[in-house]
N, C-alpha and C. Protein backbone atom coordinates (compact mmCIF):
# COMPACT_ATOMS: atom_id res chain seq x y z
N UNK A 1 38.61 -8.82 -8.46
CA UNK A 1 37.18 -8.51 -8.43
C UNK A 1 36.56 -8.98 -7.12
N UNK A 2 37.05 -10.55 -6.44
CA UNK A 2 36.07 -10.47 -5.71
C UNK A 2 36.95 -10.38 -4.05
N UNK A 3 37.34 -9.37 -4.16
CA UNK A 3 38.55 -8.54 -3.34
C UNK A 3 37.53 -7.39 -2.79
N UNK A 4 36.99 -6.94 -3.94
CA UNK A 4 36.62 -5.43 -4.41
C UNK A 4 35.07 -5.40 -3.55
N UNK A 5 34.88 -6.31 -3.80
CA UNK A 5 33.20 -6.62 -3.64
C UNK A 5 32.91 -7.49 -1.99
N UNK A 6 34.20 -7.60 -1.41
CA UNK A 6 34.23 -8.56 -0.40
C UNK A 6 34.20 -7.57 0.84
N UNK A 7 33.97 -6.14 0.81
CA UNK A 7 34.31 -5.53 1.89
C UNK A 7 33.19 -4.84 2.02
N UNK A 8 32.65 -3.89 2.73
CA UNK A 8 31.62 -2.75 2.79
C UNK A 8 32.22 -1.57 2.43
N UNK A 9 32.03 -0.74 2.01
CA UNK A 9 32.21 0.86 1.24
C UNK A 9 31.88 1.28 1.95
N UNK A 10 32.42 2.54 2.35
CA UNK A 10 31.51 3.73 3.25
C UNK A 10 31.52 4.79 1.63
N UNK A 11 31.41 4.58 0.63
CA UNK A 11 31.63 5.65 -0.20
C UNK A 11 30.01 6.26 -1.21
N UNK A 12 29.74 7.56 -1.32
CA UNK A 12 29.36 7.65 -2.09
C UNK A 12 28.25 6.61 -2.88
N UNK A 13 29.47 5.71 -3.82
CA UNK A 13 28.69 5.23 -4.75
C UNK A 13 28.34 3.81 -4.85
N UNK A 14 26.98 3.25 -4.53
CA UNK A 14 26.80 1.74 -4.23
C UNK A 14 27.54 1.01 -4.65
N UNK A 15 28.23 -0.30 -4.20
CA UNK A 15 28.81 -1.21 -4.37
C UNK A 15 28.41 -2.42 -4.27
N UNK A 16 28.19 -3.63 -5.27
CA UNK A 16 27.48 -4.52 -4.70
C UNK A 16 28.68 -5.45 -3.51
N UNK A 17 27.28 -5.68 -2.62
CA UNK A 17 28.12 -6.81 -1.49
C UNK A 17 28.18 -8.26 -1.78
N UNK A 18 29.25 -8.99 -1.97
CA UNK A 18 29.01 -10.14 -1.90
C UNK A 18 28.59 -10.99 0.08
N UNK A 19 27.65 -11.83 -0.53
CA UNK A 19 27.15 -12.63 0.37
C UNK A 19 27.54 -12.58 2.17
N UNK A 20 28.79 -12.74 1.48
CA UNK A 20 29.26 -13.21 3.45
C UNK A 20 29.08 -11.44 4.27
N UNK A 21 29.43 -10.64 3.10
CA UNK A 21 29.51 -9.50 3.71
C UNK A 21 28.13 -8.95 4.11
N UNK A 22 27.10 -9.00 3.27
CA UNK A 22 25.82 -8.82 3.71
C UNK A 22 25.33 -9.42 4.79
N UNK A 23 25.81 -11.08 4.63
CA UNK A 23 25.28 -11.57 6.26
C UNK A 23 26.10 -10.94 7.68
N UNK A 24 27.39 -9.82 7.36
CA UNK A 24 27.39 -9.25 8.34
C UNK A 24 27.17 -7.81 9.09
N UNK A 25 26.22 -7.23 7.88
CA UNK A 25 25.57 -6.29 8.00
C UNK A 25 24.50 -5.94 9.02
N UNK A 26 24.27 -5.35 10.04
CA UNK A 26 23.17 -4.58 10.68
C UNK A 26 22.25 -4.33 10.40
N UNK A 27 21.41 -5.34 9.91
CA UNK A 27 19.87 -4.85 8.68
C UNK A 27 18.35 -4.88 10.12
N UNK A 28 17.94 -4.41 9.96
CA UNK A 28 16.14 -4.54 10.79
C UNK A 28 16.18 -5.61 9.76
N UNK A 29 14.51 -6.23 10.57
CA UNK A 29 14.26 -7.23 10.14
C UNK A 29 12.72 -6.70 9.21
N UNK A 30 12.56 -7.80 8.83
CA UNK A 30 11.38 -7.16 7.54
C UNK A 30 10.17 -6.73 8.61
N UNK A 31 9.42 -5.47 9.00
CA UNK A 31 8.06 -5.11 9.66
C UNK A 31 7.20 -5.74 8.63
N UNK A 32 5.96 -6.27 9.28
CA UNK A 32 4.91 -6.27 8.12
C UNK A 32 3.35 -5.43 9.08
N UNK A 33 2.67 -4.79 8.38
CA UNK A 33 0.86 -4.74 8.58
C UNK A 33 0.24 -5.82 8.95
N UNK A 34 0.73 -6.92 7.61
CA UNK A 34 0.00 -7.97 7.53
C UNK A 34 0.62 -9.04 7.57
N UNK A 35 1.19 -10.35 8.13
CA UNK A 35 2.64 -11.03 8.52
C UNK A 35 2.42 -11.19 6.94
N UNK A 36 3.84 -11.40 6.17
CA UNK A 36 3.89 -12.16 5.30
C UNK A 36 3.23 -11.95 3.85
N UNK A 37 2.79 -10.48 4.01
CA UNK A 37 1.95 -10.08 2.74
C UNK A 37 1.86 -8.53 2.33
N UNK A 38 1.39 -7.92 3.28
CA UNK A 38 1.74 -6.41 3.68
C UNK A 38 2.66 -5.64 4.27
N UNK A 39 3.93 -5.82 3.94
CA UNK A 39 5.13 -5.14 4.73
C UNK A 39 4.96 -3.83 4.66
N UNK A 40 5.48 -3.45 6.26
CA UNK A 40 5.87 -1.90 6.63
C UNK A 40 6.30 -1.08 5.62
N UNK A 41 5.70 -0.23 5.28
CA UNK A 41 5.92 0.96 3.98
C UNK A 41 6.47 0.18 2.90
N UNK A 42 5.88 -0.93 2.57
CA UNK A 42 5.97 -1.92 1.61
C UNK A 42 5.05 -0.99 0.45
N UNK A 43 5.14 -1.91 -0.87
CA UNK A 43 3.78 -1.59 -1.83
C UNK A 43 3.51 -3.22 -2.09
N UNK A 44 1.77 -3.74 -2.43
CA UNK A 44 1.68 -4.33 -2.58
C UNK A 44 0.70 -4.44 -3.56
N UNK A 45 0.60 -5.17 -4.57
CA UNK A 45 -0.50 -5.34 -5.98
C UNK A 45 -1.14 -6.63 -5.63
N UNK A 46 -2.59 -6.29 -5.51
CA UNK A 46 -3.34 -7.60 -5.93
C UNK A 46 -4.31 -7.76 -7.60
N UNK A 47 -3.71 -8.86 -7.78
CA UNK A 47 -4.35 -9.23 -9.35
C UNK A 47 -4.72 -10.57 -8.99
N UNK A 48 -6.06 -10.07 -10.38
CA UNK A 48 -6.92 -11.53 -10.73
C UNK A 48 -7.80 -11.18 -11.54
N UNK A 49 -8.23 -11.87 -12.53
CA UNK A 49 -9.39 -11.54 -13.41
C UNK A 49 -10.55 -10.93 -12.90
N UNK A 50 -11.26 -10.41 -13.63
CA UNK A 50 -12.44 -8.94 -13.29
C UNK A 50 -13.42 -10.37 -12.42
N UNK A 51 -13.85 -9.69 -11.30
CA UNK A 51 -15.31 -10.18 -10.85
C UNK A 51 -15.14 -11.24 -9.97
N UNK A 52 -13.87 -11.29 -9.70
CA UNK A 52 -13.81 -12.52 -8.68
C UNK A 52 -13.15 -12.02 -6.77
N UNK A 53 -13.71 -10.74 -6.50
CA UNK A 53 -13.59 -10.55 -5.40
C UNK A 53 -12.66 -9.55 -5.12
N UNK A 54 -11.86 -8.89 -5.67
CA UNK A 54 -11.20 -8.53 -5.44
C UNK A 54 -10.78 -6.98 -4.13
N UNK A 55 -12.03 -6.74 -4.64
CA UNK A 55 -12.45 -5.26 -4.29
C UNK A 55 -12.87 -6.12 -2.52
N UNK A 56 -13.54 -6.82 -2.74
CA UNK A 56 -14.12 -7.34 -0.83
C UNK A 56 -12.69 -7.78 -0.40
N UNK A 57 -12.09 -8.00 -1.01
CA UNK A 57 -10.90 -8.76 0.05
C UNK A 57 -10.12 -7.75 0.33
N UNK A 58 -10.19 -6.62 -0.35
CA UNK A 58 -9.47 -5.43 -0.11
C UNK A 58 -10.41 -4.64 0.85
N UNK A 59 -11.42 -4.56 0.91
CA UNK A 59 -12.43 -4.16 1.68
C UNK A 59 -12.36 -4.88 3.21
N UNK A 60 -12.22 -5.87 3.21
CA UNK A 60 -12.33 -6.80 4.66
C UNK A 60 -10.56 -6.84 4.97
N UNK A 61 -9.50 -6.58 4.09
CA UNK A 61 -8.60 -6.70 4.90
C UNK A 61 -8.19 -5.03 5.53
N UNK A 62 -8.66 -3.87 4.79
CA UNK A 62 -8.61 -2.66 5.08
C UNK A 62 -9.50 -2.63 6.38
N UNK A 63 -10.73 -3.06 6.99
CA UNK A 63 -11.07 -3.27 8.20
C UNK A 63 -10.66 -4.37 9.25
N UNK A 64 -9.93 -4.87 9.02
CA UNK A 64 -8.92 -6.36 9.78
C UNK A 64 -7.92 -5.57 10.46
N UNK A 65 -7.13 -4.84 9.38
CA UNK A 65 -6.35 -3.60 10.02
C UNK A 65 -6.59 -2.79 11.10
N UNK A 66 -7.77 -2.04 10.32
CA UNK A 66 -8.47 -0.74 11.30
C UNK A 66 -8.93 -1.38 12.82
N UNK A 67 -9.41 -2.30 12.63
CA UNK A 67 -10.01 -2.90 13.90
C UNK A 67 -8.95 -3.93 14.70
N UNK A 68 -7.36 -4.68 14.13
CA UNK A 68 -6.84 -4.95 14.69
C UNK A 68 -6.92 -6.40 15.07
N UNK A 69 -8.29 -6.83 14.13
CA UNK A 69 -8.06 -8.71 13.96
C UNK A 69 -7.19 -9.54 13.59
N UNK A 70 -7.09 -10.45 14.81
CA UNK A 70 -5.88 -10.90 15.13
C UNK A 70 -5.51 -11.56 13.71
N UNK A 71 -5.95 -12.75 13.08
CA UNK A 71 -5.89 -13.11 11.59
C UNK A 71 -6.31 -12.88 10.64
N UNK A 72 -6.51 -12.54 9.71
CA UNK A 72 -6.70 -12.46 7.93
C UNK A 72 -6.87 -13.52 7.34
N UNK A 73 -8.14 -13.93 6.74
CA UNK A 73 -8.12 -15.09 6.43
C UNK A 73 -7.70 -16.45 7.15
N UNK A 74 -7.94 -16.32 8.34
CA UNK A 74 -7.57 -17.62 9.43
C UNK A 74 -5.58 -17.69 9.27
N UNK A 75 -4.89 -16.61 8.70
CA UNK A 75 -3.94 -17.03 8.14
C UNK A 75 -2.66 -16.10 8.49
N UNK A 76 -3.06 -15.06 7.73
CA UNK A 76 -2.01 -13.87 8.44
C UNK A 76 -2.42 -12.78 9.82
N UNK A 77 -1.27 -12.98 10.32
CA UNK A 77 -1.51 -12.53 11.08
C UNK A 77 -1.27 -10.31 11.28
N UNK A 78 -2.35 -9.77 11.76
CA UNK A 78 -2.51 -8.49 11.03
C UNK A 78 -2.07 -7.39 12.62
N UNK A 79 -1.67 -6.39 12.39
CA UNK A 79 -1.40 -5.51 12.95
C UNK A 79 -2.56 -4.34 13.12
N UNK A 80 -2.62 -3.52 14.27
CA UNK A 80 -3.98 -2.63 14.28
C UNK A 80 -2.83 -1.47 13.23
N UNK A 81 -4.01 -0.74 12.76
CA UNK A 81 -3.45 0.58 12.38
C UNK A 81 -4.72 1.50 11.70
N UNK A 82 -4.12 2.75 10.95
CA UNK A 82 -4.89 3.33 10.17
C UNK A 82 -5.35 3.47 8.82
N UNK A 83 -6.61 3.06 8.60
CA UNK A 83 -6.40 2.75 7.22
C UNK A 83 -7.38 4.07 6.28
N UNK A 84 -6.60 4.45 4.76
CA UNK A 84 -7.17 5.00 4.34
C UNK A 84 -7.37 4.25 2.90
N UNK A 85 -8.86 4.18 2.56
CA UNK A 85 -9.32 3.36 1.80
C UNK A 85 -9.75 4.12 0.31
N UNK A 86 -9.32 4.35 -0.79
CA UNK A 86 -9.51 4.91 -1.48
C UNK A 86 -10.75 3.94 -2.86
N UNK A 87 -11.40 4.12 -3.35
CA UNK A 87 -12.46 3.59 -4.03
C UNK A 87 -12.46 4.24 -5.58
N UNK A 88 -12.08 3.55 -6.53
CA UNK A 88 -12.45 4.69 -7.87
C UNK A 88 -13.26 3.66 -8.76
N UNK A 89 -14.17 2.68 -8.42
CA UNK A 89 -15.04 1.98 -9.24
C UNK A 89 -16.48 1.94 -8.53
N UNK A 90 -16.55 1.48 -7.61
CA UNK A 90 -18.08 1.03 -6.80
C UNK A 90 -18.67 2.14 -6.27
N UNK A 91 -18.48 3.25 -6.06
CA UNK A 91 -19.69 4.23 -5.40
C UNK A 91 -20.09 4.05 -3.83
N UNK A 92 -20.57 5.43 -3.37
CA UNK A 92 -20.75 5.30 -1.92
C UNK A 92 -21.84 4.58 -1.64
N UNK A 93 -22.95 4.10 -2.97
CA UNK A 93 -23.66 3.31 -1.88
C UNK A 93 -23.49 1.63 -1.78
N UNK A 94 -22.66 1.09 -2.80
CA UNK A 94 -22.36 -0.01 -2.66
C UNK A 94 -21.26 -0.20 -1.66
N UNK A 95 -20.21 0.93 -1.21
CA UNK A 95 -19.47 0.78 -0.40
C UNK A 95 -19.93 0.82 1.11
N UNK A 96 -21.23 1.74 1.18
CA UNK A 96 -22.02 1.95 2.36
C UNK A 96 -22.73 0.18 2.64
N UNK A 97 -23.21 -0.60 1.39
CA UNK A 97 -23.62 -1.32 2.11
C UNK A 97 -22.85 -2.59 2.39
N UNK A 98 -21.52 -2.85 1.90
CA UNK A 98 -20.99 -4.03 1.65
C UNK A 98 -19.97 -3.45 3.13
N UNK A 99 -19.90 -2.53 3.44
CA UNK A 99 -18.83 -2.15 5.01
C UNK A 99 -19.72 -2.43 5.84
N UNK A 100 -21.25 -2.04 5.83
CA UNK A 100 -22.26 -2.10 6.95
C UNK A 100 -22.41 -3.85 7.28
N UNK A 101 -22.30 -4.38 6.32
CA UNK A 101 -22.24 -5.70 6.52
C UNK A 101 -20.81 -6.45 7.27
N UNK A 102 -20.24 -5.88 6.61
CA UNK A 102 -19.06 -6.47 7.55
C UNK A 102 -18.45 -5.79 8.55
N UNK A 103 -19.17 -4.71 8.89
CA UNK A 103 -18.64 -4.09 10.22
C UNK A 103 -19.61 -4.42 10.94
N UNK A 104 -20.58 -4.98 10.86
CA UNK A 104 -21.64 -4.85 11.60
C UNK A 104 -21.31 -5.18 13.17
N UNK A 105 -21.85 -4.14 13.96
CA UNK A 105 -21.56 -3.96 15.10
C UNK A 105 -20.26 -4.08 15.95
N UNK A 106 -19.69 -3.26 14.78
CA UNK A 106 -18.23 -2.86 15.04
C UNK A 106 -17.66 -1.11 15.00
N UNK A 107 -16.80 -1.25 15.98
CA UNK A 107 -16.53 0.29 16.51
C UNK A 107 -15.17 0.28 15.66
N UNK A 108 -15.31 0.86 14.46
CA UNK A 108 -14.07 1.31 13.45
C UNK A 108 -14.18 2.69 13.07
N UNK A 109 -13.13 3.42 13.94
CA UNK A 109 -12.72 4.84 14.10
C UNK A 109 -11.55 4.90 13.00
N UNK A 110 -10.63 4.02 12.67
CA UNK A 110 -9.30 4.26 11.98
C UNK A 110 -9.66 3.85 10.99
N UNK A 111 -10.64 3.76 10.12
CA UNK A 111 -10.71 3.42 8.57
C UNK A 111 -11.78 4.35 7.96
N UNK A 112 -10.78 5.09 7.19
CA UNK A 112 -11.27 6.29 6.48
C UNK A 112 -11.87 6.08 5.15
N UNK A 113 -12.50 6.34 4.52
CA UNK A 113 -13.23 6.17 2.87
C UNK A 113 -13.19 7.10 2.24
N UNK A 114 -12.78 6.94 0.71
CA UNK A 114 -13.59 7.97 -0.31
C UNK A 114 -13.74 7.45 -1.53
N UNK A 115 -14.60 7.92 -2.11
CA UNK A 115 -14.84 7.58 -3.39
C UNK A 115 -14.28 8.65 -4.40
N UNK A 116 -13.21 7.92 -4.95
CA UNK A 116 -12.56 8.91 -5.95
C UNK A 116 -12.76 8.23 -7.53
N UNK A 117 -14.37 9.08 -7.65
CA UNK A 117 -14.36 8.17 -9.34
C UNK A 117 -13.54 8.86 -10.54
N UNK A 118 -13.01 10.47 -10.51
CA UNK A 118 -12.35 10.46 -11.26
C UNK A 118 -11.19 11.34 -10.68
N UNK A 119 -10.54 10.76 -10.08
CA UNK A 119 -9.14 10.96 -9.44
C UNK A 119 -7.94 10.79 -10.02
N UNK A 120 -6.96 11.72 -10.42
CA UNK A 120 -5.59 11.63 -11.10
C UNK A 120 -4.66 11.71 -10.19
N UNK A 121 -3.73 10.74 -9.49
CA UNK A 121 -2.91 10.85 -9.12
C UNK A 121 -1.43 11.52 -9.44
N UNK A 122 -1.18 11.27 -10.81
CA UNK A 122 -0.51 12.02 -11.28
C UNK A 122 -0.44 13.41 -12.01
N UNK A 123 -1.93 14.14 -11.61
CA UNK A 123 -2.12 15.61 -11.79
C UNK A 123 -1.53 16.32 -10.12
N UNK A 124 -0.74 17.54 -10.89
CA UNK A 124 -0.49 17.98 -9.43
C UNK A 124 -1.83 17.92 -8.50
N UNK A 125 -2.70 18.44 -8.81
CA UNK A 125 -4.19 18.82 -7.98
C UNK A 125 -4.41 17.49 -7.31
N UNK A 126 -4.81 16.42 -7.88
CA UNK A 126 -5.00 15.21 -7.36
C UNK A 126 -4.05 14.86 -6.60
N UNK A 127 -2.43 14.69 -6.49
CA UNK A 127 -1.00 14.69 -5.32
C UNK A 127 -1.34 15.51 -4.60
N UNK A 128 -1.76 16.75 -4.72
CA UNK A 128 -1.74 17.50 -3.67
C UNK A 128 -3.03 17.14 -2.22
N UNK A 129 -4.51 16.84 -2.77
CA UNK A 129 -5.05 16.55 -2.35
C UNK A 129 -5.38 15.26 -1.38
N UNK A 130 -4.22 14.12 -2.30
CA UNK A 130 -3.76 12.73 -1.49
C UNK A 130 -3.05 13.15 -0.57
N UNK A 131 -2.09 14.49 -0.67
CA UNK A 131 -1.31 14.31 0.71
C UNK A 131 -1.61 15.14 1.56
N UNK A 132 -2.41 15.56 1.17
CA UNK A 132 -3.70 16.59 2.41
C UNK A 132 -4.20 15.36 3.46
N UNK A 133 -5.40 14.28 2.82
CA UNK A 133 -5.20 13.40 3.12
C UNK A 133 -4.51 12.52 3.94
N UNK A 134 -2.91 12.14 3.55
CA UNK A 134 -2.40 11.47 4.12
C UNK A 134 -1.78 12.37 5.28
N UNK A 135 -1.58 13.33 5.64
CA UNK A 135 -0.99 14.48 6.52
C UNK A 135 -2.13 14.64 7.12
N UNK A 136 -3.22 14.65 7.15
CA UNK A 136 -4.45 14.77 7.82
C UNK A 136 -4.78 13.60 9.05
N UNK A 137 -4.86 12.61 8.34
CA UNK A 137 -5.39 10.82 8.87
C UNK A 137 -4.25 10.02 9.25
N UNK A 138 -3.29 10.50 8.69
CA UNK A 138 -2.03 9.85 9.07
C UNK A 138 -2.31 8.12 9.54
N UNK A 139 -2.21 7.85 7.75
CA UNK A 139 -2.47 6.01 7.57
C UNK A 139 -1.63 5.43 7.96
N UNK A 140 -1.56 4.14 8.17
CA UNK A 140 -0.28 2.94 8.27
C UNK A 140 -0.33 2.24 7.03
N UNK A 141 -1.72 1.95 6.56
CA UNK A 141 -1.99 1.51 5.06
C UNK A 141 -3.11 2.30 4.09
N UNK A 142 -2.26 2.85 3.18
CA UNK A 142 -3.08 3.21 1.99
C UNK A 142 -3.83 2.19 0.86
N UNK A 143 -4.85 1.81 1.26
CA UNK A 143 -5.24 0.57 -0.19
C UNK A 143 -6.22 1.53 -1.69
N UNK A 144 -6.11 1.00 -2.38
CA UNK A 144 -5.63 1.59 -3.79
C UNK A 144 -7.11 0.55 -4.60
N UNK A 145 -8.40 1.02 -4.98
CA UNK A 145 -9.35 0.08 -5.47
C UNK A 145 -9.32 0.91 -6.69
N UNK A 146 -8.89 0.43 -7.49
CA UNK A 146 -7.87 0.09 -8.57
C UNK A 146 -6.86 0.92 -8.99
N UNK A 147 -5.87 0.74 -8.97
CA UNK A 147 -4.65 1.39 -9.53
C UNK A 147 -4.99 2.01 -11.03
N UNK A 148 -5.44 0.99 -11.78
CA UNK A 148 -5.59 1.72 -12.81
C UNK A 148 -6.76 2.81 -13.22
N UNK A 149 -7.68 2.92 -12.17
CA UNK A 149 -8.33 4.31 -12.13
C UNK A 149 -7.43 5.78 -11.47
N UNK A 150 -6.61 5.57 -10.84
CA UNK A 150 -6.29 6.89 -10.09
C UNK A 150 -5.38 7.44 -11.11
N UNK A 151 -5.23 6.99 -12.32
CA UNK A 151 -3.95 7.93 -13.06
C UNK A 151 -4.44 7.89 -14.63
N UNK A 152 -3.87 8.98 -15.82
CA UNK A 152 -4.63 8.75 -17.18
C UNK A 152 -3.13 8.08 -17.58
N UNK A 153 -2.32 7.37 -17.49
CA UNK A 153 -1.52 7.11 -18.20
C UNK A 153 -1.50 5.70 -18.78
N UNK A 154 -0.21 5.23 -19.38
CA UNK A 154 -0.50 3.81 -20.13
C UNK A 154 0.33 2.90 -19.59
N UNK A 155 -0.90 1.65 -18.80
CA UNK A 155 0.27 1.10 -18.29
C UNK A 155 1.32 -0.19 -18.87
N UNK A 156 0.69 -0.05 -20.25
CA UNK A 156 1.84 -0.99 -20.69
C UNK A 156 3.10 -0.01 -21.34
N UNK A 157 3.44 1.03 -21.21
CA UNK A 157 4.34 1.58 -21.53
C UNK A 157 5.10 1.41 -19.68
N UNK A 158 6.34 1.04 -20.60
CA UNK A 158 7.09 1.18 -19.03
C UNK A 158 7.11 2.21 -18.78
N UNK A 159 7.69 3.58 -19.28
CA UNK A 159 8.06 4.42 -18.80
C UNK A 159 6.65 5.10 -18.03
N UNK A 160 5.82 4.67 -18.25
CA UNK A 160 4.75 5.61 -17.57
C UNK A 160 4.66 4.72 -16.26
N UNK A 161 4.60 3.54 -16.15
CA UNK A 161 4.49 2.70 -14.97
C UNK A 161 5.81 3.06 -14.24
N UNK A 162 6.72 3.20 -14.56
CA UNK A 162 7.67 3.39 -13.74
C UNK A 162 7.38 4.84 -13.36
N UNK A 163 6.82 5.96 -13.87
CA UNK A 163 6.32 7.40 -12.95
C UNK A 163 5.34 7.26 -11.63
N UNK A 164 4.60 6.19 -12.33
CA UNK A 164 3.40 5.82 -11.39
C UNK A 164 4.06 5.38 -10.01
N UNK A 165 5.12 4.13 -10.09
CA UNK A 165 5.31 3.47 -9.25
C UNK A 165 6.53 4.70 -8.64
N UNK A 166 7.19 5.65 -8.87
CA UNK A 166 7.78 6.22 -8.68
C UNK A 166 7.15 7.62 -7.61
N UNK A 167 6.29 7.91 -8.14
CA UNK A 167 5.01 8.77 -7.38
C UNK A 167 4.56 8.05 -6.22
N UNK A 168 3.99 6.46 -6.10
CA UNK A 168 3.51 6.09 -4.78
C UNK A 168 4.81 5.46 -4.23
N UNK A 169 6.17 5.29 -4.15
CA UNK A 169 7.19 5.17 -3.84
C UNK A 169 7.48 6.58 -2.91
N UNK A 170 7.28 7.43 -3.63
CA UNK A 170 7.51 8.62 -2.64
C UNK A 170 6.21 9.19 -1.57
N UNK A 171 5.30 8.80 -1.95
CA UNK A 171 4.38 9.12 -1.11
C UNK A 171 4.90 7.88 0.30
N UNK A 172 4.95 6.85 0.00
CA UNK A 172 5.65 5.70 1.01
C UNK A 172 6.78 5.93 1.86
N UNK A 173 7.47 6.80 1.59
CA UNK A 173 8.38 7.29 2.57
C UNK A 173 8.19 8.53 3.04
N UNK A 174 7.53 9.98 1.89
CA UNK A 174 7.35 10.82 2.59
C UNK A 174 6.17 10.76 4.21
N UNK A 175 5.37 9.61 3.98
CA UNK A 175 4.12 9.41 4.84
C UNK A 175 4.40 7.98 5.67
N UNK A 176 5.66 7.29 5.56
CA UNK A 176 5.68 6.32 5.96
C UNK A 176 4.36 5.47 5.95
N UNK A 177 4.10 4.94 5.31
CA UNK A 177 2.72 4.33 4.71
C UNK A 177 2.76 3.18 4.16
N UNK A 178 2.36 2.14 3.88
CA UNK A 178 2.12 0.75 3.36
C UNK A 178 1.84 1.42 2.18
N UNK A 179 1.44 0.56 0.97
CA UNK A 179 0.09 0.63 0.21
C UNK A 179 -0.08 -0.79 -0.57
N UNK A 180 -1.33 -0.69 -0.76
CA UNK A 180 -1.81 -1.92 -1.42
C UNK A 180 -3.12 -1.19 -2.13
N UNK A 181 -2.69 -2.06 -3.41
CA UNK A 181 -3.59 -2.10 -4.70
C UNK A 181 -4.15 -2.71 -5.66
N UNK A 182 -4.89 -2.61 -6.14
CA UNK A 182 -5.54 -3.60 -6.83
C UNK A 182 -5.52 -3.34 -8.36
């Protein structure tokens, strides 16, 4: 057995590697958006109980991006790129005024908005329209204000979470894209 597992395969069908052999593998090294939090065509979930910020920190790190500030939170360190910011709870005018505040007197061309209050990701119509979208603006990070608005399904059933995560899995490589969600 551990003969079998001690070599690299060129075959077909995955094989797991043991250890020594992986450390002599040719791998890139991990890219991130955001050092240490947002990896390159990564997915990322933020959770926390209702009302404690969640939506601004997704809001101020989706413009940290766009604009290319050097840290995040005094902490990570962030990459410029394009961000497309999707919204399915707060409305354009709370989003109009809580960006005006923190952009204030700031030139942010790469951070796109919409308010999608009743948006199905997993209706063809709604996929089709995200990747209009993403083929349009061509993001580096997609952020997601709330995951559990963009789809009607159940997410304590696995099998439906695993379609979900299976759907923005492919949007992540077909668009080479981050995403982060809430």
């Amino acid at each position: 057995l551990n003969e079998k597992y001690s070599k690299a395969k060129s075959s077909d069908e995955p094989v797991p590697l043991s250890l020594p052999v992986l450390m002599t593998q040719e791998i890139l090294p991990v890219q991130y958006d955001v050092e240490g939090w947002v990896q390159k065509m990564g997915r990322s979930l933020v959770t926390a109980s209702n009302n404690v910020g969640k939506s601004i920190m997704l809001m101020q790190l989706a413009l940290a991006v766009a604009i290319g500030y050097s840290l995040f939170l005094s902490k990570f360190t962030v990459k410029k790129g394009k961000v497309l910011y999707l919204d399915c709870e707060m409305g354009w005018s709370i989003l109009k005024q809580r960006f005006s505040l923190m952009a204030k007197n700031l030139d942010v061309p790469d951070l796109y908005i919409q308010y999608v209050p009743t948006f199905d990701l997993m209706s063809s119509e709604g996929r089709q329209v995200l990747e209009r979208w993403l083929t349009d603006i061509k993001p580096d990070l997609l952020v997601v204000d709330s995951l559990g608005n963009i789809h009607g399904l159940d997410e304590i059933k696995g099998q439906d979470i695993r379609r979900i995560t299976r759907c923005i899995d492919e949007l992540r490589a077909k668009h080479g894209i981050a995403v982060l969600m809430s």
